[in-house]
C-alpha atoms as a PDB file:
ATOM      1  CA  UNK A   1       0.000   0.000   0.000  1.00  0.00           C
ATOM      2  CA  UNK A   2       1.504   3.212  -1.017  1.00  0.00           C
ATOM      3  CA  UNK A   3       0.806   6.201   1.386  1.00  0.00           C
ATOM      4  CA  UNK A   4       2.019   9.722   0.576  1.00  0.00           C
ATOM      5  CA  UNK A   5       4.390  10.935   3.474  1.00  0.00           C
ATOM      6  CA  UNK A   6       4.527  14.897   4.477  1.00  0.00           C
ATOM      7  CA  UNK A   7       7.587  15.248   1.786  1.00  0.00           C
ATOM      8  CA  UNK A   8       5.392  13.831  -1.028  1.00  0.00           C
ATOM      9  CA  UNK A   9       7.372  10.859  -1.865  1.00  0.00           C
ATOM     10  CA  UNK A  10       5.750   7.801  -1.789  1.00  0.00           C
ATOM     11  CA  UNK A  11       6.361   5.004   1.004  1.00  0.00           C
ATOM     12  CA  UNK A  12       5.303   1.859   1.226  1.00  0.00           C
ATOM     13  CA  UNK A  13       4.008   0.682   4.172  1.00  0.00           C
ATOM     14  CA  UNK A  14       3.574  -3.037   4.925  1.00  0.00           C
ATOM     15  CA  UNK A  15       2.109  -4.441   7.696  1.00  0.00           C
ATOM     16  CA  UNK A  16       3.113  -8.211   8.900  1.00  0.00           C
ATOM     17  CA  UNK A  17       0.642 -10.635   8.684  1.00  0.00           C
ATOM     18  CA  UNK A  18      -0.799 -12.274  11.823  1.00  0.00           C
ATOM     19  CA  UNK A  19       1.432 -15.065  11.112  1.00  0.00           C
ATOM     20  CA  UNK A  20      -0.224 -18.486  10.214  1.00  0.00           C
ATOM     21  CA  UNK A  21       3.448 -19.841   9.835  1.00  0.00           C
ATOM     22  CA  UNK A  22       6.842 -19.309  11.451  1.00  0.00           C
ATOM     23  CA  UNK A  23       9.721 -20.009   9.128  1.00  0.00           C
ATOM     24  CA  UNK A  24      12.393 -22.908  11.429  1.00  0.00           C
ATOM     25  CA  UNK A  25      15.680 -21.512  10.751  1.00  0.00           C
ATOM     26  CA  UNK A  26      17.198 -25.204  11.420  1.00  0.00           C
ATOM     27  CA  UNK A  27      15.227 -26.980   8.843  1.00  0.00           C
ATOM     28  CA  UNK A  28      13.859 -24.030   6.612  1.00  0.00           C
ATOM     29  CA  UNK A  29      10.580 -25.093   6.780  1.00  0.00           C
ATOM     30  CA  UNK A  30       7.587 -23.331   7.615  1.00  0.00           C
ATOM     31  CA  UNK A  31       5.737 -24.545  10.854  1.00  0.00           C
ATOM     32  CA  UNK A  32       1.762 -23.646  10.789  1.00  0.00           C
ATOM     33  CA  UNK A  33       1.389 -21.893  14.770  1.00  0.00           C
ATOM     34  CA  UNK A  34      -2.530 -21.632  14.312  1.00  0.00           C
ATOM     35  CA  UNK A  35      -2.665 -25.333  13.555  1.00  0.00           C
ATOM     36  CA  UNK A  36      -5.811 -26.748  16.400  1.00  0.00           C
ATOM     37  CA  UNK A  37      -5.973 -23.418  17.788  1.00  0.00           C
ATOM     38  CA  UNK A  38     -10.047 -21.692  17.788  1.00  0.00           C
ATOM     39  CA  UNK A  39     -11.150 -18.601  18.986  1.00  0.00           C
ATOM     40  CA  UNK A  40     -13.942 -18.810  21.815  1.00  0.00           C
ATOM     41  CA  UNK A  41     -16.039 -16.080  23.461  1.00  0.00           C
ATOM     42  CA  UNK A  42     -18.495 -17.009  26.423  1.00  0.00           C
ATOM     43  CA  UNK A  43     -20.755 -14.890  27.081  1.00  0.00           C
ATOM     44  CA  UNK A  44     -21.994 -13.258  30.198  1.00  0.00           C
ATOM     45  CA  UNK A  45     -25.014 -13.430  31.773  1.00  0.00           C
ATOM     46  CA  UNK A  46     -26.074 -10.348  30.489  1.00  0.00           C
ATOM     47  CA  UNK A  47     -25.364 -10.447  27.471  1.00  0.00           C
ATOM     48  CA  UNK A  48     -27.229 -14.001  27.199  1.00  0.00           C
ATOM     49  CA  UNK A  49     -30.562 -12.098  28.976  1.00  0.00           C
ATOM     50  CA  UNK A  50     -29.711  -9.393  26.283  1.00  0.00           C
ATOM     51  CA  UNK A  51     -29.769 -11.705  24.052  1.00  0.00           C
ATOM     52  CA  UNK A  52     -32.874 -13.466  25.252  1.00  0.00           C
ATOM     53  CA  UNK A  53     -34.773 -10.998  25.153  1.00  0.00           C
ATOM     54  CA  UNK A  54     -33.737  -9.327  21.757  1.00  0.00           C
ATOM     55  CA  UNK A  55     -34.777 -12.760  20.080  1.00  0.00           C
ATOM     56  CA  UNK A  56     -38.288 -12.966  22.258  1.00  0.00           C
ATOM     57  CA  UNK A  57     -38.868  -9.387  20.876  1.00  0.00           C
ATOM     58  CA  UNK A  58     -38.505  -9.937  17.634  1.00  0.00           C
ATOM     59  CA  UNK A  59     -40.643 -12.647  17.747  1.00  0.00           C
ATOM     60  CA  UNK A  60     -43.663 -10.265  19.140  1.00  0.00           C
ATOM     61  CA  UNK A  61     -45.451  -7.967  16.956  1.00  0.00           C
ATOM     62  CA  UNK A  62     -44.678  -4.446  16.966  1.00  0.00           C
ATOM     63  CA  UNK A  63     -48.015  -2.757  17.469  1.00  0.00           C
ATOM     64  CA  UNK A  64     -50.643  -4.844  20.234  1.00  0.00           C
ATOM     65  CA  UNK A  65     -53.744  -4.423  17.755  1.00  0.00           C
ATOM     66  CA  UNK A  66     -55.987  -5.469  20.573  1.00  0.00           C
ATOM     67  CA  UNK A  67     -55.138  -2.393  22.904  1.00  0.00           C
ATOM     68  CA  UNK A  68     -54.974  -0.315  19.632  1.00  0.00           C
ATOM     69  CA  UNK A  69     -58.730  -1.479  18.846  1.00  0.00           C
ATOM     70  CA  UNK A  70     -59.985  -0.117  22.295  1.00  0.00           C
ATOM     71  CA  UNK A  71     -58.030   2.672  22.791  1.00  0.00           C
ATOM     72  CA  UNK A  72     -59.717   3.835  19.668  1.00  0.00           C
ATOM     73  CA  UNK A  73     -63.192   2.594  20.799  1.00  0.00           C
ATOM     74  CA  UNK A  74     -62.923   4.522  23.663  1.00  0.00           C
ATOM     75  CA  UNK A  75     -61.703   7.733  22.122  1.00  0.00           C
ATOM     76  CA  UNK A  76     -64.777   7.421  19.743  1.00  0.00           C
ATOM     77  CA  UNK A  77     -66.876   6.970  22.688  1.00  0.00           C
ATOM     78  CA  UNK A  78     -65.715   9.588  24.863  1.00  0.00           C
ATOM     79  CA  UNK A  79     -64.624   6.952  27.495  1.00  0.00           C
ATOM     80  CA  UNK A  80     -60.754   7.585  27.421  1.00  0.00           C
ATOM     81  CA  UNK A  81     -59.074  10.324  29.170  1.00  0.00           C
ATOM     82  CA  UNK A  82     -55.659  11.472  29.522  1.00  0.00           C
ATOM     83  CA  UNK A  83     -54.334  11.275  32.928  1.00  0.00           C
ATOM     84  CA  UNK A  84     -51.671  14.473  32.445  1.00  0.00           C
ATOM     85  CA  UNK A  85     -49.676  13.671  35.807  1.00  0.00           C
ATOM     86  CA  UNK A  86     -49.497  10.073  34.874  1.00  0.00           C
ATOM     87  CA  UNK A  87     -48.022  10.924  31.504  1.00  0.00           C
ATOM     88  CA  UNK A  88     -45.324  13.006  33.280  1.00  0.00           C
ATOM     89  CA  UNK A  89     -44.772  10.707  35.640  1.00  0.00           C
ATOM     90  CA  UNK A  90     -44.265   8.138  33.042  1.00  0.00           C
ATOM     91  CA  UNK A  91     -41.829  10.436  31.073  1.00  0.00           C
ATOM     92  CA  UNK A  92     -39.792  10.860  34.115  1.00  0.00           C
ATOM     93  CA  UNK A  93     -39.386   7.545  34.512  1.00  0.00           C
ATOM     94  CA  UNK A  94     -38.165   7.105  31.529  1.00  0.00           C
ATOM     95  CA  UNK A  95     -35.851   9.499  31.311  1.00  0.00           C
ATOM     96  CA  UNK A  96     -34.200   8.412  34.835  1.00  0.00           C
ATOM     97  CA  UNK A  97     -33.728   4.466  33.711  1.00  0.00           C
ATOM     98  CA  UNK A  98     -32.285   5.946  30.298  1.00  0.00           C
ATOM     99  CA  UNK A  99     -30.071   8.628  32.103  1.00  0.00           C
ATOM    100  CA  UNK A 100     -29.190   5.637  34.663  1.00  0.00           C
ATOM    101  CA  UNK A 101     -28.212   3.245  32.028  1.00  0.00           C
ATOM    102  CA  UNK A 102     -25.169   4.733  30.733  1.00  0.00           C
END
């Protein structure tokens, strides 16, 4: 990879591989280093409730029709009323667990 350098001349720049082999100066032969190696990861038990619950979500629909339905019916009705200091209260909330969380 060429890469222009604060006098304007070209340099090349080459980075080492992670080596899959290491050359054995007594036999010149290459010996493969990675050979039966594997990366893990384990999780944590967060990240596995994380997880969890990402997959159970996506799995649910996005908008409850049911509780759309009567909501509606109600509004039409004149049944449903908006409980102002509940709606704060719930925005409040909200805002502490998200402030909280980072």
């Amino acid at each position: 990879m060429s890469i222009e350098s604060i006098s304007s001349k070209p340099t090349l720049s080459v980075l080492p591989n992670k080596a899959t082999s290491v050359k054995n100066d007594a036999s010149d032969k290459k010996i493969d280093t990675t050979a039966g190696k594997q990366d893990t990861v384990e999780l944590t038990e967060t990240a596995r409730d994380i997880r969890s619950a990402s997959t159970q979500s996506i799995a649910q629909p996005e908008v409850d029709e049911k509780r759309v339905a009567d909501i509606k019916a109600a509004l039409e009705a004149g049944r449903y009323t908006i409980d102002p200091e509940r709606v704060a209260k719930k925005l409040m909330d909200f805002e502490t667990r998200i402030t909280h969380s980072t």
